[in-house]
N, C-alpha and C. Protein backbone atom coordinates (compact mmCIF):
# COMPACT_ATOMS: atom_id res chain seq x y z
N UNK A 1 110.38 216.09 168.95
CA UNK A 1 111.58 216.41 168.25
C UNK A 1 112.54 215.23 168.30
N UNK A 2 112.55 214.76 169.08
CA UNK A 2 113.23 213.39 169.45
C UNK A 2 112.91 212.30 168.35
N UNK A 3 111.71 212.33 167.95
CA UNK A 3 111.39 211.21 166.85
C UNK A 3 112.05 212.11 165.61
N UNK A 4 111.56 213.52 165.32
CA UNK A 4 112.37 213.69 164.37
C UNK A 4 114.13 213.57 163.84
N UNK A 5 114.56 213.85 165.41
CA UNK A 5 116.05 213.68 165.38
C UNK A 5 116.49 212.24 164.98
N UNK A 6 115.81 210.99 165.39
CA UNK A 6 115.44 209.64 165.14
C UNK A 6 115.56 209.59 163.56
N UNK A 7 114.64 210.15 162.79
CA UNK A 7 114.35 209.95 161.76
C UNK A 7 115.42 210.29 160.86
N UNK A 8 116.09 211.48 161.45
CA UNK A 8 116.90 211.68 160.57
C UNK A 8 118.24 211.66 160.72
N UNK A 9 118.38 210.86 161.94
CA UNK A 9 119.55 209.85 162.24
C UNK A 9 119.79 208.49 161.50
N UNK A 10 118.23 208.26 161.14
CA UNK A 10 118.36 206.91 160.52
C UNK A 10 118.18 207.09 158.97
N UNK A 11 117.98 208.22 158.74
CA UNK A 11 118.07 208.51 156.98
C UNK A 11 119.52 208.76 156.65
N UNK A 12 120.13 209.47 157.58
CA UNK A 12 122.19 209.56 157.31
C UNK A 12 122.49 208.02 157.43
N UNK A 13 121.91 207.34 158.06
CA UNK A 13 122.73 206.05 158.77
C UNK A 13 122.38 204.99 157.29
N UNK A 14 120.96 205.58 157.02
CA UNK A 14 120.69 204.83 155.59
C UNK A 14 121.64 205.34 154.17
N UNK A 15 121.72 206.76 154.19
CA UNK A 15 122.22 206.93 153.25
C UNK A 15 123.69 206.63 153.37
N UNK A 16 124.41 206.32 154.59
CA UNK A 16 125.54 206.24 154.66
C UNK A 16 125.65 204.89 154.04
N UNK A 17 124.64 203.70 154.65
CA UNK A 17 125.01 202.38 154.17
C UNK A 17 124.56 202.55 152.71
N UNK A 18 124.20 203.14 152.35
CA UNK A 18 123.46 203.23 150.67
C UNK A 18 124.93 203.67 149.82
N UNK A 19 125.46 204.77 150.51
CA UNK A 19 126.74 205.50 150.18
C UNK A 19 127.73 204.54 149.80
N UNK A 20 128.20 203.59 150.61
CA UNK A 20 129.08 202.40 151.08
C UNK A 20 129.14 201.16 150.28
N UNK A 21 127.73 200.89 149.72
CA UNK A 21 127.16 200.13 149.15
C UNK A 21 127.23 200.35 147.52
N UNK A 22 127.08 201.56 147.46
CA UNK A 22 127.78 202.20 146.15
C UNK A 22 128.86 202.07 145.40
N UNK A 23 129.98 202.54 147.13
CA UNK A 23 131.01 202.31 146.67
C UNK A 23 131.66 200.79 146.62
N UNK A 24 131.20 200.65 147.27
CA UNK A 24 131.72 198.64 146.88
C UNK A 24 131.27 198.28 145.59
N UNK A 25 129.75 198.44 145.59
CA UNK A 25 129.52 198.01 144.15
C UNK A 25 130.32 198.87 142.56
N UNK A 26 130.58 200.15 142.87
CA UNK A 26 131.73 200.55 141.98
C UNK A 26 133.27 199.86 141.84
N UNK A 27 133.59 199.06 142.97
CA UNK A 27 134.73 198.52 143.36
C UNK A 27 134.66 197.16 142.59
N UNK A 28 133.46 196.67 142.85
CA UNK A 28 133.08 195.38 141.84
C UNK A 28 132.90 195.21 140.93
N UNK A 29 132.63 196.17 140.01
CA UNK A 29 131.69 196.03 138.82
C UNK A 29 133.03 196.03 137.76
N UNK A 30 133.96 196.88 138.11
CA UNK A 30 135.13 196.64 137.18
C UNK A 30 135.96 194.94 137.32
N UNK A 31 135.98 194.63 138.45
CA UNK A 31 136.36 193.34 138.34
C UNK A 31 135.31 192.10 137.85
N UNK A 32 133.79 192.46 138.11
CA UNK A 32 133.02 191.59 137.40
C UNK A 32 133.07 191.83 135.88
N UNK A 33 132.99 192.61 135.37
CA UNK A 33 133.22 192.92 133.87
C UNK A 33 134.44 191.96 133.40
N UNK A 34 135.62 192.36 134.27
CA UNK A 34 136.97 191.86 134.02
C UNK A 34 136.85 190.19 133.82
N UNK A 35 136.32 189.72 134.81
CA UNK A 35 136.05 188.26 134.99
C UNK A 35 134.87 187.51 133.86
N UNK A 36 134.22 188.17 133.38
CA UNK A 36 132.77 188.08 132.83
C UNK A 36 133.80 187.75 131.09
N UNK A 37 134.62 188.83 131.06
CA UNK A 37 135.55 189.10 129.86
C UNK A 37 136.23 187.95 129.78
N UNK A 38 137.10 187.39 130.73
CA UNK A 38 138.24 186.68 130.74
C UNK A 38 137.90 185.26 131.08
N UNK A 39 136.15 184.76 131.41
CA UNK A 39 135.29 183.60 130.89
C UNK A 39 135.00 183.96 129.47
N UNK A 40 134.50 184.59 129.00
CA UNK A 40 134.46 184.90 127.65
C UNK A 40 135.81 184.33 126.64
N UNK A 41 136.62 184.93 126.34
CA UNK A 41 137.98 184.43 126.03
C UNK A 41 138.27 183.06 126.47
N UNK A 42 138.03 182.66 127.76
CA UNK A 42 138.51 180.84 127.43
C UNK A 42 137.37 180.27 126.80
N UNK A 43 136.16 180.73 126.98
CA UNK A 43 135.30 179.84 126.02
C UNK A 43 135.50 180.01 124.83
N UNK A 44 135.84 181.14 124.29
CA UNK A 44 136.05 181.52 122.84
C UNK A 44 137.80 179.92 122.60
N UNK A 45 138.45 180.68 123.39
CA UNK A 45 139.76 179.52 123.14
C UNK A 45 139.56 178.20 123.34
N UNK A 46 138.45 177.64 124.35
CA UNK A 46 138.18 176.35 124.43
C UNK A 46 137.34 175.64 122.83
N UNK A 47 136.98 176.71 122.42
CA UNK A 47 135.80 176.58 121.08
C UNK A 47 136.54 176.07 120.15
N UNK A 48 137.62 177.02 120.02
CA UNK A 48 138.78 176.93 119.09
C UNK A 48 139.41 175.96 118.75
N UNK A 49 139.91 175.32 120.27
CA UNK A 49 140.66 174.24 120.39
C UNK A 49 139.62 173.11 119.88
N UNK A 50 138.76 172.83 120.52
CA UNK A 50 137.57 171.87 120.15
C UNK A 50 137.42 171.75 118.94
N UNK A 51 137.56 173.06 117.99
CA UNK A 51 137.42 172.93 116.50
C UNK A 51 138.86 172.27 115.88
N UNK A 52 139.96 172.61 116.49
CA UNK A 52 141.07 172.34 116.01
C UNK A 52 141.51 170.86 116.51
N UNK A 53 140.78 170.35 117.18
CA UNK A 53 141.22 168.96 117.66
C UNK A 53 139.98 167.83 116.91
N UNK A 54 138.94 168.76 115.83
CA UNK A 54 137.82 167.84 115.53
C UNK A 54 138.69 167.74 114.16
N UNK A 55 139.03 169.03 113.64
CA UNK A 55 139.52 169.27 112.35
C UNK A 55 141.05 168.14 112.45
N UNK A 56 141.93 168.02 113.06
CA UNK A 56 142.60 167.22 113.16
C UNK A 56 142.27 165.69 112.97
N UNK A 57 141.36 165.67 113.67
CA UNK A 57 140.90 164.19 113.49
C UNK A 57 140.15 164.09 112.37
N UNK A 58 140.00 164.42 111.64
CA UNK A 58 139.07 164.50 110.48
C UNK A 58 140.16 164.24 109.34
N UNK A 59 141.31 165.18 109.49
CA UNK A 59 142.56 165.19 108.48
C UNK A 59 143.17 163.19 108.35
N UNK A 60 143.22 163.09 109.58
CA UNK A 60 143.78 162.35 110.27
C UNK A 60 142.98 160.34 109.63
N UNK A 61 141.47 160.97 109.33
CA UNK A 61 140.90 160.38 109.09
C UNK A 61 140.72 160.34 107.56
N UNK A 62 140.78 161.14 106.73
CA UNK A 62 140.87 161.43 105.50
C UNK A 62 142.13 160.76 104.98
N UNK A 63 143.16 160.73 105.68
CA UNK A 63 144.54 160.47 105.26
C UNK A 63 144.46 159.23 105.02
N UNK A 64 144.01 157.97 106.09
CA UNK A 64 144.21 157.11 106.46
C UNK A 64 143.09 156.45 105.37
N UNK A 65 142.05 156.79 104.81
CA UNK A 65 141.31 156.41 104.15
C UNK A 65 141.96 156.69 102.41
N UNK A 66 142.98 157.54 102.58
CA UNK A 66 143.68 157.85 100.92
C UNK A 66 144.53 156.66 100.82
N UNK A 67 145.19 156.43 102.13
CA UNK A 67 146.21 155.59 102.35
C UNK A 67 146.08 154.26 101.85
N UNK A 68 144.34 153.97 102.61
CA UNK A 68 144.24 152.64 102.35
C UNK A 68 143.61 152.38 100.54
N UNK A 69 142.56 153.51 100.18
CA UNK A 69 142.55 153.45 99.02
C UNK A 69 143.55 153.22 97.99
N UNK A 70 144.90 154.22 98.31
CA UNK A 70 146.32 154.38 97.27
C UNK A 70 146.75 152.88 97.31
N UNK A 71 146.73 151.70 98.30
CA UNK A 71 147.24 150.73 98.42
C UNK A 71 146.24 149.53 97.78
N UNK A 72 145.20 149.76 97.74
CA UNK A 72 144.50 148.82 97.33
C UNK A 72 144.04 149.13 95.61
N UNK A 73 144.11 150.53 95.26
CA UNK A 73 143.89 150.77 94.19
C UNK A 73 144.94 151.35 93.13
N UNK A 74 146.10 151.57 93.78
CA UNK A 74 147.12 152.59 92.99
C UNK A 74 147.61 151.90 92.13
N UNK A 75 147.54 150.40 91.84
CA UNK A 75 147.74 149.49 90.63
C UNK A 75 146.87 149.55 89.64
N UNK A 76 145.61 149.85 89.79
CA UNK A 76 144.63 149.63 88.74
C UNK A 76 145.59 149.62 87.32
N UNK A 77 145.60 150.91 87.25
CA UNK A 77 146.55 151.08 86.06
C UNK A 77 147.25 149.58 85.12
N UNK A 78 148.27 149.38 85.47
CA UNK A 78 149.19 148.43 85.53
C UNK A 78 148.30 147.36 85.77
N UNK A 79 147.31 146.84 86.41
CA UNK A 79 146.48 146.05 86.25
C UNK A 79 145.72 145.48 85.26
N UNK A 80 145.36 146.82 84.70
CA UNK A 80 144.31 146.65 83.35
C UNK A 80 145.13 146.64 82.46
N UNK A 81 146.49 147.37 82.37
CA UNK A 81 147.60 147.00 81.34
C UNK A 81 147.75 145.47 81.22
N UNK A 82 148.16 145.26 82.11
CA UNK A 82 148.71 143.42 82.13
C UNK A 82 146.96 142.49 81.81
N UNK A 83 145.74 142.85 82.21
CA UNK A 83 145.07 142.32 81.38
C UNK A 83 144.94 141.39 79.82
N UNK A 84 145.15 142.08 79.23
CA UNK A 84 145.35 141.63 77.48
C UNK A 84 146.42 140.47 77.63
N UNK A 85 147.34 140.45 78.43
CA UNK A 85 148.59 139.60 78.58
C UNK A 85 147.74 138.11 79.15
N UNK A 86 146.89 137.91 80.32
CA UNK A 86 146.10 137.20 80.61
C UNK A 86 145.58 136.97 79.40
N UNK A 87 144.37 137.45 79.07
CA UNK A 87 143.55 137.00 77.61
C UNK A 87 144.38 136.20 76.85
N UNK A 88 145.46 137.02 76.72
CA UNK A 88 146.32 135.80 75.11
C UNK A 88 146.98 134.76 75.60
N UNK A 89 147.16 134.96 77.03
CA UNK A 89 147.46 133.38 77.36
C UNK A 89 146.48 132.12 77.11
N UNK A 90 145.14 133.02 77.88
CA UNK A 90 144.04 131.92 78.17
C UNK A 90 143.55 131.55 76.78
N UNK A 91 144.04 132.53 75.49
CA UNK A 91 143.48 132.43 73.75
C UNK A 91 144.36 131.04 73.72
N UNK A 92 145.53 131.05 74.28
CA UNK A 92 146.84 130.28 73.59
C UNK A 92 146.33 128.90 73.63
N UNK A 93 145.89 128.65 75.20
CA UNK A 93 145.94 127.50 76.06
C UNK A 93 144.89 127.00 75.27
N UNK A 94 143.45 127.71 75.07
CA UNK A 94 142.31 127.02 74.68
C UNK A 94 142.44 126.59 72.97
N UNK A 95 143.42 127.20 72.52
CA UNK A 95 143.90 126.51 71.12
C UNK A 95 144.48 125.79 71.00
N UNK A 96 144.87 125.09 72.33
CA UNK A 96 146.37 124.00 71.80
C UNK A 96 145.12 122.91 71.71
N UNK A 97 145.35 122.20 70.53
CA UNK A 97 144.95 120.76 70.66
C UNK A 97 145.87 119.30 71.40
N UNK A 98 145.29 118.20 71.17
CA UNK A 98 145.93 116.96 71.56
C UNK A 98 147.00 116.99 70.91
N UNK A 99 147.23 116.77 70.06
CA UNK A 99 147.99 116.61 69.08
C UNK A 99 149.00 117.37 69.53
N UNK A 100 148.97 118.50 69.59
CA UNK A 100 149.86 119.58 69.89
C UNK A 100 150.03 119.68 71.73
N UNK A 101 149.44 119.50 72.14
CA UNK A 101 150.08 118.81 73.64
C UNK A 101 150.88 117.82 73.57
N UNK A 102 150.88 116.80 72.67
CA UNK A 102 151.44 115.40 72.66
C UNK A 102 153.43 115.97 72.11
N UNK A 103 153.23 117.05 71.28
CA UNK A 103 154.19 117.15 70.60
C UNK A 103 155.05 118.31 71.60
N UNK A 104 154.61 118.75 71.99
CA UNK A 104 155.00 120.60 72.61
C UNK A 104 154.65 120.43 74.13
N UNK A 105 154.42 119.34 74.80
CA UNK A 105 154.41 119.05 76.41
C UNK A 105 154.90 119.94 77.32
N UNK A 106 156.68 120.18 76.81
CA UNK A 106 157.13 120.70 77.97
C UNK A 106 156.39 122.46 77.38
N UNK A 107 156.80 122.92 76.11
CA UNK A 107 155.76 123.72 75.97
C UNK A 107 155.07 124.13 76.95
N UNK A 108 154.02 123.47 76.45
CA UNK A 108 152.31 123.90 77.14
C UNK A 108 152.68 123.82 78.36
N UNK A 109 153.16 123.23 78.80
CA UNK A 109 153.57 123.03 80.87
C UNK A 109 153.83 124.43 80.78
N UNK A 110 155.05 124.85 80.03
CA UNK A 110 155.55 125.98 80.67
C UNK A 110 154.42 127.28 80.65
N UNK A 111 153.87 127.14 79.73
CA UNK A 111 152.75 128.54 79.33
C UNK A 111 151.64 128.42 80.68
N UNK A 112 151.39 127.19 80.87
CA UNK A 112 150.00 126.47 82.00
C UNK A 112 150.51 127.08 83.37
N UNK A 113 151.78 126.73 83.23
CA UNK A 113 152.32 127.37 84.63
C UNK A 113 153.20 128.93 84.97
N UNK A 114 153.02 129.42 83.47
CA UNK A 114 152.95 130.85 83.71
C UNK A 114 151.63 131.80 83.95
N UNK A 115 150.62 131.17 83.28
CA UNK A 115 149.25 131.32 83.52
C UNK A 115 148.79 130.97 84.82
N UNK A 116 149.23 129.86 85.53
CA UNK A 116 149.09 130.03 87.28
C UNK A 116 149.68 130.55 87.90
N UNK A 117 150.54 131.38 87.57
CA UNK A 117 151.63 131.95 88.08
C UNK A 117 150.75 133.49 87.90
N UNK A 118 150.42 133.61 86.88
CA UNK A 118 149.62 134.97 86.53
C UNK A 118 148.35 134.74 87.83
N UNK A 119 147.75 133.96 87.74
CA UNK A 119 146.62 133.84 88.33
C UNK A 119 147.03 134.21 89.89
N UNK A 120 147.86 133.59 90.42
CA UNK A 120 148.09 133.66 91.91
C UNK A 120 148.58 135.03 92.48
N UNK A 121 149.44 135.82 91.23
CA UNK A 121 149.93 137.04 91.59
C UNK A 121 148.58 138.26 91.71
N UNK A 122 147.26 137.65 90.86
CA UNK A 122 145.82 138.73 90.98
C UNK A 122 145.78 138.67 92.40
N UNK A 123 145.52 137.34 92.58
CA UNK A 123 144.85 137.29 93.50
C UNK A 123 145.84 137.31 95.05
N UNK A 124 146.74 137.83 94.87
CA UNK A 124 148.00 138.28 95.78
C UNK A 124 147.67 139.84 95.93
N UNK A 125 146.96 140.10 94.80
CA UNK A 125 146.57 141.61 94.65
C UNK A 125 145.72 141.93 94.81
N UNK A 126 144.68 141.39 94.99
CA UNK A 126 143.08 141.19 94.88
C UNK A 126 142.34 141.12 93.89
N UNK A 127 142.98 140.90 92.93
CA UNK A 127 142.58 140.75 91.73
C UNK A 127 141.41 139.41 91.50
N UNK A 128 140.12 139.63 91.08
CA UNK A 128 139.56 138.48 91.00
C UNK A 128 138.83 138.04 89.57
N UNK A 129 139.13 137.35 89.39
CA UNK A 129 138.28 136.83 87.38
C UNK A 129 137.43 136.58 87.35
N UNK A 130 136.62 137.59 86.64
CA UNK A 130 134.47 136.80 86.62
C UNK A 130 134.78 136.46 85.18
N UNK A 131 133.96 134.76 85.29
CA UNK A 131 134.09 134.12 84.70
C UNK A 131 132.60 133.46 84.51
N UNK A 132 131.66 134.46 83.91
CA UNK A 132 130.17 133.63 83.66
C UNK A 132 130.42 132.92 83.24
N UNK A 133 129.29 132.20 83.37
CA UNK A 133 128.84 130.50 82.46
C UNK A 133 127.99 131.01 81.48
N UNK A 134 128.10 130.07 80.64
CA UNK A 134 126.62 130.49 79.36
C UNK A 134 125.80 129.66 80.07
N UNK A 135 124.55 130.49 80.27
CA UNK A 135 123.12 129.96 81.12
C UNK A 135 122.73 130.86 81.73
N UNK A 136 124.34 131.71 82.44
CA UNK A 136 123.54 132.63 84.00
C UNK A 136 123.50 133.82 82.51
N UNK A 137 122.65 134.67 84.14
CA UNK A 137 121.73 135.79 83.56
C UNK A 137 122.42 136.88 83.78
N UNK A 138 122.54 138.02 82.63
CA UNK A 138 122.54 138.77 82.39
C UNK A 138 122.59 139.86 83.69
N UNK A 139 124.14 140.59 84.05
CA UNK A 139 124.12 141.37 85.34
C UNK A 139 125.10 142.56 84.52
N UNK A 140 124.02 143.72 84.42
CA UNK A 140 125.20 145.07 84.05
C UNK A 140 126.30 145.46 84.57
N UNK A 141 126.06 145.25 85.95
CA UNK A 141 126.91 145.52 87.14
C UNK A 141 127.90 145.27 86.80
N UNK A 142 128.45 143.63 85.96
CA UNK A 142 129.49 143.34 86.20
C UNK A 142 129.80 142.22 84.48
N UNK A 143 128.69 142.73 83.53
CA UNK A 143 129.35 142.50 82.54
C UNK A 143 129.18 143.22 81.36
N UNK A 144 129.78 143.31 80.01
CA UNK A 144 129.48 144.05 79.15
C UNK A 144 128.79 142.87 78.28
N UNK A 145 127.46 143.89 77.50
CA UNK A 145 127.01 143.20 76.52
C UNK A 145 127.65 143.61 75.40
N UNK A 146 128.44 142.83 74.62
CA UNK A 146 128.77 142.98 73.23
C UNK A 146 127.73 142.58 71.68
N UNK A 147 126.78 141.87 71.93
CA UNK A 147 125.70 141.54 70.92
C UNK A 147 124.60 140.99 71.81
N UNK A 148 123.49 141.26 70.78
CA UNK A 148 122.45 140.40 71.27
C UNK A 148 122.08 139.50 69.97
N UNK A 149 121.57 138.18 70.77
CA UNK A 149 121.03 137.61 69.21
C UNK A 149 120.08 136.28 69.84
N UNK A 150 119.35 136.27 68.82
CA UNK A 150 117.57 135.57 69.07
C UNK A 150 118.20 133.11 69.14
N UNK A 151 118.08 132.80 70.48
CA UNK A 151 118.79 131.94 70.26
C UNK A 151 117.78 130.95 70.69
N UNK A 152 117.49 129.98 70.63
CA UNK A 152 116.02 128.96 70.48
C UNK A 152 116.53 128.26 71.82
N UNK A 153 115.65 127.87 72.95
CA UNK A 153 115.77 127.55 74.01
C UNK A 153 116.60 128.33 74.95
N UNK A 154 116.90 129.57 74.97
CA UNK A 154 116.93 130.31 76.03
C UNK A 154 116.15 131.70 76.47
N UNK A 155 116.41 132.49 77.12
CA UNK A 155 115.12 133.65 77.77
C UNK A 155 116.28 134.69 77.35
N UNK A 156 115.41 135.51 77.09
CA UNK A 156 116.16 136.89 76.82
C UNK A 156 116.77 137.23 78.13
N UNK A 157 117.43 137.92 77.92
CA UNK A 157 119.28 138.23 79.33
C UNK A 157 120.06 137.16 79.89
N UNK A 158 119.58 135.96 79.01
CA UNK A 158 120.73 134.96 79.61
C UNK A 158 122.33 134.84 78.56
N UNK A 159 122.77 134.80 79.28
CA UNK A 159 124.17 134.89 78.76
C UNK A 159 124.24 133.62 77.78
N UNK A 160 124.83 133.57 76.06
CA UNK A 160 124.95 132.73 75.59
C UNK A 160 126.54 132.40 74.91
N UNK A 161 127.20 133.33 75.33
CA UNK A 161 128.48 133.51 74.76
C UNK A 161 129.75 134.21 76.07
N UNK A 162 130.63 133.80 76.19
CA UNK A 162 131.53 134.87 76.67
C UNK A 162 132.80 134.94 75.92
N UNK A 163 132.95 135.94 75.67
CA UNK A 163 133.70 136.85 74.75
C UNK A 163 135.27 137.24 75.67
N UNK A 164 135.15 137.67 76.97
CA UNK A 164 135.94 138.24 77.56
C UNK A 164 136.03 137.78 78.54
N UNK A 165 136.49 137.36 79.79
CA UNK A 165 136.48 137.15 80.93
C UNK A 165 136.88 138.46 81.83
N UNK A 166 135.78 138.97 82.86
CA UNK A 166 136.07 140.15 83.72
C UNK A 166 136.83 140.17 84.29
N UNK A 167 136.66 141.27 85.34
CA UNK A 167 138.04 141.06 86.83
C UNK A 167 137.82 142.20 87.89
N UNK A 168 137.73 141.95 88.83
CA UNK A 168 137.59 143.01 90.00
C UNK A 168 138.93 142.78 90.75
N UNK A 169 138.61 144.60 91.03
CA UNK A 169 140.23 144.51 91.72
C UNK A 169 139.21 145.35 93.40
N UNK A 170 139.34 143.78 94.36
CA UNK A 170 139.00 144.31 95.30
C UNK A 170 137.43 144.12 95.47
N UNK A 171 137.00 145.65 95.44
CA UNK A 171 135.47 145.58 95.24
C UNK A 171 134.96 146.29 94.23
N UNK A 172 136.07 146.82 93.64
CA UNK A 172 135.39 147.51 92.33
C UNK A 172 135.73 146.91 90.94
N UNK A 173 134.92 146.92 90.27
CA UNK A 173 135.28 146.47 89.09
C UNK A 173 136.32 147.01 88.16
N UNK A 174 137.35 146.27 87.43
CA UNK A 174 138.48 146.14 86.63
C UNK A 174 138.38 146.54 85.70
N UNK A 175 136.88 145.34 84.84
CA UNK A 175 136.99 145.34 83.30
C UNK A 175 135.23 144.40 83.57
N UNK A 176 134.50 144.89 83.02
CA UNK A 176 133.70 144.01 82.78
C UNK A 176 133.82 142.60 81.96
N UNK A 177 133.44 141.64 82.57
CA UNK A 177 133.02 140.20 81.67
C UNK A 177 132.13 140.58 79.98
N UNK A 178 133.20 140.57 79.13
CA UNK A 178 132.46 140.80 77.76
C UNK A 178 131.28 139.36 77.45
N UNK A 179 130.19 139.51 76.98
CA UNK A 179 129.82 138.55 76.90
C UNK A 179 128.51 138.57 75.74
N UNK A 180 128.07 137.53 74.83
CA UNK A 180 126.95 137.69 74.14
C UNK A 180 125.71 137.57 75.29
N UNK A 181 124.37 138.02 75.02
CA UNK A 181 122.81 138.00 75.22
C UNK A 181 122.02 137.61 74.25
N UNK A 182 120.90 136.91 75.23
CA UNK A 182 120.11 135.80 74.46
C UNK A 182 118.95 136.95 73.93
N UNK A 183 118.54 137.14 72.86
CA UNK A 183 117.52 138.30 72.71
C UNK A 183 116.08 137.77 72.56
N UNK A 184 115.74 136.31 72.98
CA UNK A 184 114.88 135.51 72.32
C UNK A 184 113.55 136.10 73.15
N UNK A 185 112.49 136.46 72.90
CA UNK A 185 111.53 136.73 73.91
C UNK A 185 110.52 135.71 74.38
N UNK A 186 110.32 136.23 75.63
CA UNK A 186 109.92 135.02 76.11
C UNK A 186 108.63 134.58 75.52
N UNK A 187 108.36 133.11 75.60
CA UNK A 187 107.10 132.76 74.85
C UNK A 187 106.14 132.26 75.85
């Protein structure tokens, strides 16, 4: 009887620590939930922030890239306006003869040096003048073909005429270089 009394001294003594064990773990489980919750929520708010500090820099980065575009390009306009003004200078200059230099000096000075005066303010701007040669070859990129025509000693796409002189503002193109093409095929 003694072992039984044993036995079932140590089944109360078990169920007591089982009992105990219960209740602690009922005591815990609301604060682990609580804690489990309230890691939850800063990761959710750390997420947030992370998104809101990528999205910032992104704005931040967008801006700065309008910025530099608006400054390098917000002339175009007014650029390609004042174009034609170039052309009829450079028409003027290549019509004056001797004769008419000899007579109209201070003239032509003054037009020569409004025309460098034009020139230095592009390129104050970034403005730059393509100016093919008749010989080079034929580049879409950066000129317009206005005719083609069959011309004896050159290769078809070589430039035999220029019509227009181009202009890049920067790195993009302005106005294409108008220019004739050699249409001759090759032999």
């Amino acid at each position: 009887m003694t072992e039984s009394k044993n036995n079932d001294f140590l089944d109360d003594l078990a169920a007591m620590e089982a009992e105990e064990m219960a209740d602690e773990q009922a005591e815990l489980e609301p604060e682990a939930i609580e804690l489990d919750s309230l890691r939850a929520e800063r990761d959710e708010y750390r997420d947030r922030y992370m998104r809101a500090l990528a999205e910032a820099e992104n704005a931040r980065k967008r801006s700065d890239r309008s910025r530099r575009e608006a400054e390098q390009y917000g002339g175009s306009k007014l650029a390609r306006d004042v174009l034609p003004v170039y052309d009829n200078m450079k028409r003027a200059l290549d019509a004056v003869t001797d004769e008419q230099k000899q007579a109209s000096a201070a003239l032509i000075e003054g037009i020569e040096l409004t025309m460098r005066e034009l020139v230095n303010v592009f390129g104050k701007h970034g403005i730059q003048v393509i100016a093919p040669d008749i010989g080079d070859r034929f580049d879409p990129q950066m000129h317009e073909a206005m005719f083609e025509a069959p011309v004896p000693g050159t290769q078809a796409g070589d430039i035999i005429q220029v019509s227009a002189e181009g202009f890049m503002l920067h790195d993009r193109l302005l106005r294409p270089a108008q220019v004739g093409v050699s249409s001759t095929p090759a032999s």
